[in-house]
C-alpha atoms as a PDB file:
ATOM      1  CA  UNK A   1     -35.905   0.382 -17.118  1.00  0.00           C
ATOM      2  CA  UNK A   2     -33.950   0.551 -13.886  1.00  0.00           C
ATOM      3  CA  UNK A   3     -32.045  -2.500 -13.032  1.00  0.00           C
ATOM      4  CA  UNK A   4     -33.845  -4.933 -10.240  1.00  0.00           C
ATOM      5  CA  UNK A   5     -32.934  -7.987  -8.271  1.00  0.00           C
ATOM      6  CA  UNK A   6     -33.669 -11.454  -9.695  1.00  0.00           C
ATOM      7  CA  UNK A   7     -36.100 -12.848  -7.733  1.00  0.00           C
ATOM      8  CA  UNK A   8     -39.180 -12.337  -9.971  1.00  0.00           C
ATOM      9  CA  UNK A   9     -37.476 -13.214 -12.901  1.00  0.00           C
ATOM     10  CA  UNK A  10     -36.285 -16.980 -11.226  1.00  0.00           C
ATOM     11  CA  UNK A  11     -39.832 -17.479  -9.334  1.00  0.00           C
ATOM     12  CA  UNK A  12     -41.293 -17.325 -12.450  1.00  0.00           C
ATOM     13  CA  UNK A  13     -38.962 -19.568 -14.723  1.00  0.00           C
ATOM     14  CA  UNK A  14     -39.162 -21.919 -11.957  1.00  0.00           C
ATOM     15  CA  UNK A  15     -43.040 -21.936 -12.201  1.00  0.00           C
ATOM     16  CA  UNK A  16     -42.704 -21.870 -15.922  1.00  0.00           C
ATOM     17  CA  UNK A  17     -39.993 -24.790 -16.541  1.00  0.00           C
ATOM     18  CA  UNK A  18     -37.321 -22.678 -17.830  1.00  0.00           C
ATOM     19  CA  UNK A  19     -34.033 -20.607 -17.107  1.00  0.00           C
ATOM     20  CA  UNK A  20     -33.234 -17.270 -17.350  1.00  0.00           C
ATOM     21  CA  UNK A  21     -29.387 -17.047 -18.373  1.00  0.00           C
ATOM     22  CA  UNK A  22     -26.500 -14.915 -16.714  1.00  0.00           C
ATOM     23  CA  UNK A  23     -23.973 -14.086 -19.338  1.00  0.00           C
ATOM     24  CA  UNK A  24     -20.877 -12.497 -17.402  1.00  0.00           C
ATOM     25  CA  UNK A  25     -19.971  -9.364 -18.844  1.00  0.00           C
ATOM     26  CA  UNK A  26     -15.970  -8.332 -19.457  1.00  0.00           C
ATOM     27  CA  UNK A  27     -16.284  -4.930 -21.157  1.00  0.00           C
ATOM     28  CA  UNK A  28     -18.352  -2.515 -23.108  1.00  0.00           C
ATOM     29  CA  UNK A  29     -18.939  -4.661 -26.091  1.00  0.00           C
ATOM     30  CA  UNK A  30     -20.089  -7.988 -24.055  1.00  0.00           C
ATOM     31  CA  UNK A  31     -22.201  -6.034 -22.223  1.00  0.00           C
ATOM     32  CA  UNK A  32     -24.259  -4.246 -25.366  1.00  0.00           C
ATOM     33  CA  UNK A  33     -24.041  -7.198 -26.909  1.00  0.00           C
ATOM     34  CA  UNK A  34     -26.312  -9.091 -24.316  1.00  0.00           C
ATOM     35  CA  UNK A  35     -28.432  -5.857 -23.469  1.00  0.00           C
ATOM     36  CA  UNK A  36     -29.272  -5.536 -27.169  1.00  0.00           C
ATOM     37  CA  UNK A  37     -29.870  -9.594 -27.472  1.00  0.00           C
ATOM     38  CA  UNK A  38     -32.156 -10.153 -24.497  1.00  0.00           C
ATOM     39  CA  UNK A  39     -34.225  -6.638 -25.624  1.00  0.00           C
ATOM     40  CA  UNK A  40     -34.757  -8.105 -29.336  1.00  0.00           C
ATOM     41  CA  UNK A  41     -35.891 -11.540 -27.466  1.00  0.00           C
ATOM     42  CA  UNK A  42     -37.863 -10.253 -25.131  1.00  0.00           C
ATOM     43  CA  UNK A  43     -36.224 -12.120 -22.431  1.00  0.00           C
ATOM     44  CA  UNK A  44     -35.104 -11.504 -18.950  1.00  0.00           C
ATOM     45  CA  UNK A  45     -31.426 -11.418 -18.459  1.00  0.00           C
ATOM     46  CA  UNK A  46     -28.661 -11.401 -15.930  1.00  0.00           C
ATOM     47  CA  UNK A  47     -25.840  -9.830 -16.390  1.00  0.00           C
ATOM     48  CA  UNK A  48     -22.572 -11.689 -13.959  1.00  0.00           C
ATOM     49  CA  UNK A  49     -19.481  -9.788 -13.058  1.00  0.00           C
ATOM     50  CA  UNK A  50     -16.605 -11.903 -11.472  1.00  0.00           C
ATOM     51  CA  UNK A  51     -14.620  -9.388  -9.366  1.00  0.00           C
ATOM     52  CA  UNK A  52     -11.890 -10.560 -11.638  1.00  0.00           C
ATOM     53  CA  UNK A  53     -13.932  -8.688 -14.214  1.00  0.00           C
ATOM     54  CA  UNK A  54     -15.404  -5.933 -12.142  1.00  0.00           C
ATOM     55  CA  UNK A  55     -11.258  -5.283 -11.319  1.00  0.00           C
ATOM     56  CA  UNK A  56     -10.594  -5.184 -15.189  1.00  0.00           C
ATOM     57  CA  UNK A  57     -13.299  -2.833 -16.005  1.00  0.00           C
ATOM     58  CA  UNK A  58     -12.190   0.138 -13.461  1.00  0.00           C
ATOM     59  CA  UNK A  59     -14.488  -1.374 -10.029  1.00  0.00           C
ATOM     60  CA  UNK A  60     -17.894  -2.049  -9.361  1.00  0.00           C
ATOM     61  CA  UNK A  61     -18.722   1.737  -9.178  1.00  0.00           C
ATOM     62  CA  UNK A  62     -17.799   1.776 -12.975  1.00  0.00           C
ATOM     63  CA  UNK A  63     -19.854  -1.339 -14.322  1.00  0.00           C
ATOM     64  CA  UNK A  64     -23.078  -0.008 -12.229  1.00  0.00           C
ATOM     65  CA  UNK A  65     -22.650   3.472 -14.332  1.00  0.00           C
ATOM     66  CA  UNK A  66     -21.622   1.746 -17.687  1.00  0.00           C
ATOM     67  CA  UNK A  67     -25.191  -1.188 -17.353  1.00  0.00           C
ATOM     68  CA  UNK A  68     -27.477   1.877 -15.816  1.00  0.00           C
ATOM     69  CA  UNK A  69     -26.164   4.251 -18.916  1.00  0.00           C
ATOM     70  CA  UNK A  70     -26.664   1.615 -21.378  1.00  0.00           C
ATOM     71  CA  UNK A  71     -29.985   0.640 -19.960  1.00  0.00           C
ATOM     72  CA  UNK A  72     -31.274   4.473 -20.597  1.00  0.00           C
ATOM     73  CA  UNK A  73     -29.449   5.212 -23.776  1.00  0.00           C
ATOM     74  CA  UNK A  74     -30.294   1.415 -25.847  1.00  0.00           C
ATOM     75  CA  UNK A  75     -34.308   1.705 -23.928  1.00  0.00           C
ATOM     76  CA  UNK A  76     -33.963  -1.727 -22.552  1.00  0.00           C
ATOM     77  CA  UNK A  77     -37.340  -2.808 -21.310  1.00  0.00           C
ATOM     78  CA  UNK A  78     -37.207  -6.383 -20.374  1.00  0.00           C
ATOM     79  CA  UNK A  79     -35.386  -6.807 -16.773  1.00  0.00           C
ATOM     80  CA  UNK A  80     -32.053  -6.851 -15.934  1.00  0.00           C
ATOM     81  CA  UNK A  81     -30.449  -7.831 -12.617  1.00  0.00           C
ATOM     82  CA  UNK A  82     -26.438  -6.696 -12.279  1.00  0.00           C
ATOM     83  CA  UNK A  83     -25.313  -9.491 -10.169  1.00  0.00           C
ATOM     84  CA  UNK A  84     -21.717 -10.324  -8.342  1.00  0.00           C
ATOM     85  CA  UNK A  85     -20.447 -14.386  -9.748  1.00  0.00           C
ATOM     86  CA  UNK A  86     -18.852 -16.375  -7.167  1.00  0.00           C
ATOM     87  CA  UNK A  87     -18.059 -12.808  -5.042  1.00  0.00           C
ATOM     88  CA  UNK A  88     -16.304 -13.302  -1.562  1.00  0.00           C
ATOM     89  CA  UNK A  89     -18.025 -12.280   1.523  1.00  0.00           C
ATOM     90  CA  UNK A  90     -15.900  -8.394   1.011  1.00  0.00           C
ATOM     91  CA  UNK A  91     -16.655  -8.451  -2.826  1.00  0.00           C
ATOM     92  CA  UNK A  92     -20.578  -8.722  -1.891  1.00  0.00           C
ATOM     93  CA  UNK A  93     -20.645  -6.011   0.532  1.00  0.00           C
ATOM     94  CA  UNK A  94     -18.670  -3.892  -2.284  1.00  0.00           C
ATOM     95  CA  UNK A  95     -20.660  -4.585  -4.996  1.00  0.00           C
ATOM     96  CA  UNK A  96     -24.136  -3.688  -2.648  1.00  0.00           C
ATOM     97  CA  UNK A  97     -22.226  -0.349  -1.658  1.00  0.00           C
ATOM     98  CA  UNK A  98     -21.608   0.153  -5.650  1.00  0.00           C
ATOM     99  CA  UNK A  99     -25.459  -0.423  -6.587  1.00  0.00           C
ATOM    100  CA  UNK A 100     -25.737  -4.158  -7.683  1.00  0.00           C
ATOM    101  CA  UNK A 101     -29.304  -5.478  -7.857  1.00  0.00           C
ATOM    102  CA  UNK A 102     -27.970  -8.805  -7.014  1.00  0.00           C
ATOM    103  CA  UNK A 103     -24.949 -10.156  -4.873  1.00  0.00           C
ATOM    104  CA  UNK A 104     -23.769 -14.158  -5.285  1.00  0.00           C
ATOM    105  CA  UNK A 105     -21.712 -15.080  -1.997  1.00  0.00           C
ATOM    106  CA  UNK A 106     -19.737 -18.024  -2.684  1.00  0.00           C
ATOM    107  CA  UNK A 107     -18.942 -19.340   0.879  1.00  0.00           C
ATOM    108  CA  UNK A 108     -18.874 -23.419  -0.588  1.00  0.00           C
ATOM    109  CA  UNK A 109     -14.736 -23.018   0.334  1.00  0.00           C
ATOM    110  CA  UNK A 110     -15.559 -22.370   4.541  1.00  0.00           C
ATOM    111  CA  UNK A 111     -17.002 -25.422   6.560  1.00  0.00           C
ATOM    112  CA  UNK A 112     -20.510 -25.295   6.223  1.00  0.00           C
ATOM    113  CA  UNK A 113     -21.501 -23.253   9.775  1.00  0.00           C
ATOM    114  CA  UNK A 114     -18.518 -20.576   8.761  1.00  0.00           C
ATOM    115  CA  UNK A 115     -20.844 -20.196   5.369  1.00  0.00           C
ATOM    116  CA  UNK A 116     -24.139 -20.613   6.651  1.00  0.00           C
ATOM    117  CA  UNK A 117     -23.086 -17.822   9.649  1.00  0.00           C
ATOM    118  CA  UNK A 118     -21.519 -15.105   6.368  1.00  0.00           C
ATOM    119  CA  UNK A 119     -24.190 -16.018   4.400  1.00  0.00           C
ATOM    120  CA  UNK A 120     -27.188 -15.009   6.944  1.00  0.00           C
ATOM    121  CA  UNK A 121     -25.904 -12.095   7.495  1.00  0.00           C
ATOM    122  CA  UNK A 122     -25.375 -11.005   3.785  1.00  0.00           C
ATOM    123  CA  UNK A 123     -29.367 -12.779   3.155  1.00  0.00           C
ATOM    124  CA  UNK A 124     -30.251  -9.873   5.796  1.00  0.00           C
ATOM    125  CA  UNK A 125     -28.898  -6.922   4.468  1.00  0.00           C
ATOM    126  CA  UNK A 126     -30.017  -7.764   0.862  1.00  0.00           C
ATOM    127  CA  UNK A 127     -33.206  -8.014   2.528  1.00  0.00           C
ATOM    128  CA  UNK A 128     -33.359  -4.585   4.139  1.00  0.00           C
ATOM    129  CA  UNK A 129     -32.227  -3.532   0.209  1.00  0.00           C
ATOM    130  CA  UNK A 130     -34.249  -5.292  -1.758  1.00  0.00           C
ATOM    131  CA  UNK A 131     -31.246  -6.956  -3.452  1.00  0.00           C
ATOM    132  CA  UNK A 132     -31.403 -10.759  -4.632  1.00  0.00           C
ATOM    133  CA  UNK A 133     -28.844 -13.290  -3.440  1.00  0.00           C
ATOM    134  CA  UNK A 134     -27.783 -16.580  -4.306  1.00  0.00           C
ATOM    135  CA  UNK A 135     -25.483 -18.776  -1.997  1.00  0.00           C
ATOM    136  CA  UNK A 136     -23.243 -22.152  -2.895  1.00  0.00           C
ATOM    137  CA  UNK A 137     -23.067 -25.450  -1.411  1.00  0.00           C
ATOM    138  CA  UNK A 138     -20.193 -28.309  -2.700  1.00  0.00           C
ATOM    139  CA  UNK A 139     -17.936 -26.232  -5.267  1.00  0.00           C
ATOM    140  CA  UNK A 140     -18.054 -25.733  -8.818  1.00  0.00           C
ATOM    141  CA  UNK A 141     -15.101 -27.520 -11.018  1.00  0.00           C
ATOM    142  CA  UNK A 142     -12.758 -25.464 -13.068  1.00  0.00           C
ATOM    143  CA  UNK A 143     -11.712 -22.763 -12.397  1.00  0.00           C
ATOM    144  CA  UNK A 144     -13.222 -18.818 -12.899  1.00  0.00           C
ATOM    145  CA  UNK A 145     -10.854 -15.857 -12.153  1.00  0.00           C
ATOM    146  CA  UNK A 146      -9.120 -17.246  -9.708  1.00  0.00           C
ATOM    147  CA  UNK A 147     -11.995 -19.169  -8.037  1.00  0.00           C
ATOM    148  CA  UNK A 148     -10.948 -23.088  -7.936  1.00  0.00           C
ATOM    149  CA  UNK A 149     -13.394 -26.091  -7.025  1.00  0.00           C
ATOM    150  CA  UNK A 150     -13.229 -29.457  -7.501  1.00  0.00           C
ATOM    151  CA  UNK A 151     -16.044 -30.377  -8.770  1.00  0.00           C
ATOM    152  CA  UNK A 152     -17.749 -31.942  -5.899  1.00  0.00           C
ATOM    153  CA  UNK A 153     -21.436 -32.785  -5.213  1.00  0.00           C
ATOM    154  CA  UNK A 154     -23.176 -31.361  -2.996  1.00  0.00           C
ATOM    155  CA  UNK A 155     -24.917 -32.506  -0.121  1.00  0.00           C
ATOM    156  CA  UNK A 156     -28.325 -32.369  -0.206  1.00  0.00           C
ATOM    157  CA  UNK A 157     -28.741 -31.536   3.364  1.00  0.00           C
ATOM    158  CA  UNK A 158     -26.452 -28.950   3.522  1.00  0.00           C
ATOM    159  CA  UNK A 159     -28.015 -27.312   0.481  1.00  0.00           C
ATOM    160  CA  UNK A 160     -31.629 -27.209   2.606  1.00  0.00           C
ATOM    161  CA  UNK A 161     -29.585 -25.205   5.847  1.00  0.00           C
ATOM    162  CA  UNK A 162     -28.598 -22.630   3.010  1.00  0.00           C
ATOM    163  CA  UNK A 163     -31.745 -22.334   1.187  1.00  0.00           C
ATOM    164  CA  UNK A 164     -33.564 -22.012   4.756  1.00  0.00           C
ATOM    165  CA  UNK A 165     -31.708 -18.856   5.748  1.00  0.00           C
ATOM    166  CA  UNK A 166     -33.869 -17.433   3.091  1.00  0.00           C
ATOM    167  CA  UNK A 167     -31.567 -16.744   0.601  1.00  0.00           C
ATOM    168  CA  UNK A 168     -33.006 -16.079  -3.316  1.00  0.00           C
ATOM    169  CA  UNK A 169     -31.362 -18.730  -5.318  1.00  0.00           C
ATOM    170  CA  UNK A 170     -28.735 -20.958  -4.649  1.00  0.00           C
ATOM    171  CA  UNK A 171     -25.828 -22.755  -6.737  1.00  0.00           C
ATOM    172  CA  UNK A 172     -25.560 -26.625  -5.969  1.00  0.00           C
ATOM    173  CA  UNK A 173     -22.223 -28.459  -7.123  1.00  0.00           C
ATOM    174  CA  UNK A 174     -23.691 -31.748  -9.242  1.00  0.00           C
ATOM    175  CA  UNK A 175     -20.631 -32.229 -11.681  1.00  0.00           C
ATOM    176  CA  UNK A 176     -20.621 -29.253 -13.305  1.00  0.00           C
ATOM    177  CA  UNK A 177     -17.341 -27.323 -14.026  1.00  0.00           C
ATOM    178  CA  UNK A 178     -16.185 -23.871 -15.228  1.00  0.00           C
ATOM    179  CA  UNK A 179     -14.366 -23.658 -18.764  1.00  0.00           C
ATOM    180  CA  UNK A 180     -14.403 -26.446 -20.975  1.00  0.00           C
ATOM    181  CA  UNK A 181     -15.142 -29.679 -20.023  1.00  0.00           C
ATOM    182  CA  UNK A 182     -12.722 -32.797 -20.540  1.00  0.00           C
ATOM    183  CA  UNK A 183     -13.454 -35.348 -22.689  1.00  0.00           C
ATOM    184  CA  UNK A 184     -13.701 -37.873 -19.333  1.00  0.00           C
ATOM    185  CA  UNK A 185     -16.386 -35.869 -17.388  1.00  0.00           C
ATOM    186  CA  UNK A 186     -18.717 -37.689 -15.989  1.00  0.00           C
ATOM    187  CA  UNK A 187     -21.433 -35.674 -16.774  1.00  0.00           C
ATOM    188  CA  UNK A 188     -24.383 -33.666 -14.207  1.00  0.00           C
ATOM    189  CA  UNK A 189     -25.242 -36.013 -11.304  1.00  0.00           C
ATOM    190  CA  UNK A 190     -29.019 -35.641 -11.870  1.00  0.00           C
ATOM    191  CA  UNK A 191     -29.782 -37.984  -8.615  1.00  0.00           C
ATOM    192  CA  UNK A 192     -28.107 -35.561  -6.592  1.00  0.00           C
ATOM    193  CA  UNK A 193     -30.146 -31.853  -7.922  1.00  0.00           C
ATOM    194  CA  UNK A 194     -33.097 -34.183  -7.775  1.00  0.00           C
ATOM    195  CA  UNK A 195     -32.445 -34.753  -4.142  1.00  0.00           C
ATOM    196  CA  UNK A 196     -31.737 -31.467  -3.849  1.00  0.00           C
ATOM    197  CA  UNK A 197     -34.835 -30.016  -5.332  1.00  0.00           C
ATOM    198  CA  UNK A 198     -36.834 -32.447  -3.308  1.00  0.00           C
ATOM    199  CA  UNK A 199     -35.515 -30.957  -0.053  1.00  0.00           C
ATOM    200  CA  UNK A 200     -35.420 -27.364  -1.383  1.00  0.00           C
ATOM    201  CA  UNK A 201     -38.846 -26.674  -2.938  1.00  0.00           C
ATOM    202  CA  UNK A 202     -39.878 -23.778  -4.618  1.00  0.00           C
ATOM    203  CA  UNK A 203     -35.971 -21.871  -4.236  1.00  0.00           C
ATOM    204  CA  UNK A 204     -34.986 -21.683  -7.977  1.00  0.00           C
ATOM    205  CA  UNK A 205     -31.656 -23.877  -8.565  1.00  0.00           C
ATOM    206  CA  UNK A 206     -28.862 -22.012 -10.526  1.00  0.00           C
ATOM    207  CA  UNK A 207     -26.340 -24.090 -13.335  1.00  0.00           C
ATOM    208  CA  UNK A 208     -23.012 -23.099 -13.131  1.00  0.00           C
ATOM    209  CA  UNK A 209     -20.460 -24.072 -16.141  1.00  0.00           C
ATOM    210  CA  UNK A 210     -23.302 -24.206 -18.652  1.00  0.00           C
ATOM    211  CA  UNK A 211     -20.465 -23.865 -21.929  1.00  0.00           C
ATOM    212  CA  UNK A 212     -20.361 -27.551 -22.849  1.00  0.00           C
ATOM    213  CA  UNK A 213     -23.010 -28.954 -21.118  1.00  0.00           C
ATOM    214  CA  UNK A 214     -24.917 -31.104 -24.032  1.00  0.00           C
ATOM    215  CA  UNK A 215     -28.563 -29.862 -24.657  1.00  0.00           C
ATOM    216  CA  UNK A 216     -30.737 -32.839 -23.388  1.00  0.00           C
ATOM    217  CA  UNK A 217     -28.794 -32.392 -20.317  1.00  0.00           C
ATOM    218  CA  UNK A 218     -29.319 -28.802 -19.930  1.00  0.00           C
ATOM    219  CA  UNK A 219     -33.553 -29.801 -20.223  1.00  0.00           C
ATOM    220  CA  UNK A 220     -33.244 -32.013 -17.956  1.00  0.00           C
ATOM    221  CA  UNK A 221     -31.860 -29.954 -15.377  1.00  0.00           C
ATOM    222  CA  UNK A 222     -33.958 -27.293 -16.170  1.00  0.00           C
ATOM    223  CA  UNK A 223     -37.415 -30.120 -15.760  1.00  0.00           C
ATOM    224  CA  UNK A 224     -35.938 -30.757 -11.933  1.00  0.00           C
ATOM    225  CA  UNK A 225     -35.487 -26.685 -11.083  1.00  0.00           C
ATOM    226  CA  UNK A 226     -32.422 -25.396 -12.881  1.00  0.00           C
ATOM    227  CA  UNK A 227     -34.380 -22.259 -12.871  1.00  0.00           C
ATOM    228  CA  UNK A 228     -30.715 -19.978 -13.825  1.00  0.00           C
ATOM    229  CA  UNK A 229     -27.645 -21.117 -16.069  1.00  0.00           C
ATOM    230  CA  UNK A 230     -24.342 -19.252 -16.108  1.00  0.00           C
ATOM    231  CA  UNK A 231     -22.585 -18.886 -19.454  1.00  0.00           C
ATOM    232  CA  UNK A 232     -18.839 -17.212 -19.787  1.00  0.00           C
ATOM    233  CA  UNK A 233     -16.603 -19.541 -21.389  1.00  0.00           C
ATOM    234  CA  UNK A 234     -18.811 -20.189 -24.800  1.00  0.00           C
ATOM    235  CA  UNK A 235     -18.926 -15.901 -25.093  1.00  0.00           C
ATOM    236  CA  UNK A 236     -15.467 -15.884 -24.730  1.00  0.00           C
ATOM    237  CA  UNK A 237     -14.397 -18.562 -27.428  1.00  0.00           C
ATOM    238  CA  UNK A 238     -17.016 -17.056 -29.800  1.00  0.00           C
ATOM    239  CA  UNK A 239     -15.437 -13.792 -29.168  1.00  0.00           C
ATOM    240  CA  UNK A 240     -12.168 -15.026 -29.619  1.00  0.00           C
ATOM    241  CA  UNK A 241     -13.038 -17.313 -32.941  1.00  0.00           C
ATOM    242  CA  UNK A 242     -14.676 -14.614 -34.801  1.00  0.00           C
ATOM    243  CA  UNK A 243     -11.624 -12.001 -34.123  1.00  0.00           C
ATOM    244  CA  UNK A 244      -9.470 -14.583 -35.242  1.00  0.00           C
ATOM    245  CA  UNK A 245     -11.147 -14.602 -38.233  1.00  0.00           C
ATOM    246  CA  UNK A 246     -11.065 -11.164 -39.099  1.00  0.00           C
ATOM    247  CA  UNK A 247      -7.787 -10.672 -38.248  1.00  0.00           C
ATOM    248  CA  UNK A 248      -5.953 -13.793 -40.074  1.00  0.00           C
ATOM    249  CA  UNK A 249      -8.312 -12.610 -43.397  1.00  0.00           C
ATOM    250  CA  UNK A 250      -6.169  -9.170 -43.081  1.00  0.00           C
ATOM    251  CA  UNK A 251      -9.614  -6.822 -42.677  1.00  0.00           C
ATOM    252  CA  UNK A 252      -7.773  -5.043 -40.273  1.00  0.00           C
ATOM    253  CA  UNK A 253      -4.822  -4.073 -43.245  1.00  0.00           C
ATOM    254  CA  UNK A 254      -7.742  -2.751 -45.295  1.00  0.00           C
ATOM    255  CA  UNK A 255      -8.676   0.740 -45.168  1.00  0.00           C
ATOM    256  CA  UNK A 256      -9.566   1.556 -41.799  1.00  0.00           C
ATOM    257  CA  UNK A 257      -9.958  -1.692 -40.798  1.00  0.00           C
ATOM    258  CA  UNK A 258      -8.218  -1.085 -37.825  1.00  0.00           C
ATOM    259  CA  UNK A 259     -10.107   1.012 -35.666  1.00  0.00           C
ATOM    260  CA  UNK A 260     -11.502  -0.808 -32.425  1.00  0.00           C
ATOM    261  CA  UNK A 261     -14.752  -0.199 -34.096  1.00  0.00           C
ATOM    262  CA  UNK A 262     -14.775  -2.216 -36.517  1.00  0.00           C
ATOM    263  CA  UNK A 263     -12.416  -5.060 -35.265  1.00  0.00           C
ATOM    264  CA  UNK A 264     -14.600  -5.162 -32.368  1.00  0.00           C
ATOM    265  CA  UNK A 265     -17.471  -6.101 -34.738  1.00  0.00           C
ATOM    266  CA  UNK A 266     -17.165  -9.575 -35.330  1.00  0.00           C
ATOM    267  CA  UNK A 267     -16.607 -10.804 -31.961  1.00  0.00           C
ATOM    268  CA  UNK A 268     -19.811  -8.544 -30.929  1.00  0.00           C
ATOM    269  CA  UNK A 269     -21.861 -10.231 -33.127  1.00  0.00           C
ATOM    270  CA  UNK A 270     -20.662 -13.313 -32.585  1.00  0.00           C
ATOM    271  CA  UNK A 271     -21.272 -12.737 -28.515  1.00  0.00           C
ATOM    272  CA  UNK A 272     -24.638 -11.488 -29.667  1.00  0.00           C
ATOM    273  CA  UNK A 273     -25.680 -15.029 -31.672  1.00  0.00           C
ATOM    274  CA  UNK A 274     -24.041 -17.277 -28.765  1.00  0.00           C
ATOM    275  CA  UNK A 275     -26.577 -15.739 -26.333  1.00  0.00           C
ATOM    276  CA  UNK A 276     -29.653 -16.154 -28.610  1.00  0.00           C
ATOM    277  CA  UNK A 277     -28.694 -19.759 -29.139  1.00  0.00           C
ATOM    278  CA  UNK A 278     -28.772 -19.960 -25.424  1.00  0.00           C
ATOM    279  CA  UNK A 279     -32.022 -17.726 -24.223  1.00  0.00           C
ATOM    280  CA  UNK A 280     -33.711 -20.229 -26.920  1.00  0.00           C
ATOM    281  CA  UNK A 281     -32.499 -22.980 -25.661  1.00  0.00           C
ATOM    282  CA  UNK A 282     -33.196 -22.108 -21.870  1.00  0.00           C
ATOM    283  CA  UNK A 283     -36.572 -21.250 -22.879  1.00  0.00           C
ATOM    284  CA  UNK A 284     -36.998 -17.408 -21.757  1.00  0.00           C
ATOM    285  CA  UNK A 285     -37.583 -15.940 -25.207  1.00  0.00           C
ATOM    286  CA  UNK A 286     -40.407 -13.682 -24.856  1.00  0.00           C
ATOM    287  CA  UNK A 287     -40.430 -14.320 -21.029  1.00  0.00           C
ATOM    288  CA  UNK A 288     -39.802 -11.034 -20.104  1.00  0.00           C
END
């Protein structure tokens, strides 16, 4: 199945009171690993490449030819939309030029007309493409390749002018932070993406930071139109733990224990059973 952009995907987990996850991508493995996951669930999928990532795995040109090649070669059936995380007004027109499905423009650093004025024009030539987009209003905490926020809230207001230039989806601060979250956070600001969804409708609301967020919280955004949740930290640690593992047990001393192959393995797997935890969680199992 040939990749496409996420609209359908989000209109209808909005409609049906659940998510469909991204799960940023950092090489060959992560990316089978999710592919393979979301096939065997029957769930649509998103697959998010930071252009710190899409720098560290050759350019955007590369990734497109490594997801459409795996998409032929595994038969993947369910839909998949390629889609630029927190890309800068450049990175976006890059990654449409490369042949993403889906562009994020993350203009919550400008003063709101500066990323209202980028962030029409981009909404117009995904348009003309076909190509989903999804805009930010108040930053994201943490911080993801690079890309620093605060943490803010967002205002409500602001986040109508965005969704009104028609973009596809759009990424609200409401307390949520990249990486792991410190033991003093405050937690999701649920008055504010209620406020939000009140003024925004039927656009579908996207999570970012969803490693550490406790469940009940995560269904509870999802019930006020958290309609996508981003997940890259909890891959990562998973990754990390279960090659740790393998490594400190000395399978890589043993026989050919050493080849990428097989040392590979356990962190695959492990990437593989972090992102069924989460498509069941989010609800999109056999949503596709």
């Amino acid at each position: 199945m040939a990749l496409v952009n996420a609209k359908e995907m989000l209109t209808k987990a909005k409609q049906g009171h659940y998510a469909v996850g991204q799960f940023n991508i950092n090489n060959l493995e992560w990316t089978k690993a999710v592919l393979l996951t979301a096939q065997e669930l029957n769930s649509p999928v998103i697959l998010g490449v930071s252009e710190g990532a899409g720098k560290y795995m050759c350019g955007y040109k590369t990734v497109v030819g490594m997801v459409n090649g795996m998409l032929e070669e595994l038969n993947i059936t369910v839909p998949v939309a390629l889609h630029l995380d927190h890309g800068s007004y450049e990175g976006a027109k890059k990654c449409i030029e490369a042949g993403f499905s889906s562009v994020m423009f993350d203009g919550s650093h400008y003063p709101i007309d500066e990323n209202i004025a980028k962030t029409k024009e981009l909404v117009g030539v995904c348009n003309d493409l076909n190509l989903s987009i999804e805009a930010e209003v108040g930053s994201i905490g943490g911080e993801e390749d690079g890309v620093v926020g605060a943490g803010e809230c967002a205002d409500p207001q602001e986040c109508k002018m965005i969704a009104d230039l028609g973009v596809t989806m759009l990424a609200a601060g409401i307390g949520n932070i990249h990486g792991k979250y410190p033991e003093n956070w405050a937690g999701l600001s649920f008055e504010t993406l209620d406020a939000i969804q009140k003024l925004t409708g039927d656009m579908p609301l996207v999570l970012h930071g969803g490693t550490g967020i406790p469940e009940d919280m995560i269904k509870k955004a999802i019930d006020l139109g958290v309609s996508k949740i981003n997940v890259n930290t909890e891959c990562q640690l998973t990754f990390a733990a279960a090659t740790r593992e393998y490594i400190e047990a000395g399978k890589d001393l043993q026989g050919k224990g050493f080849d990428p192959r097989k040392l590979l393995a356990p962190g695959f797997e492990a990437i593989k059973q972090t992102v069924k935890e989460k498509m069941e969680l989010f609800g999109s199992v056999n949503k596709a």
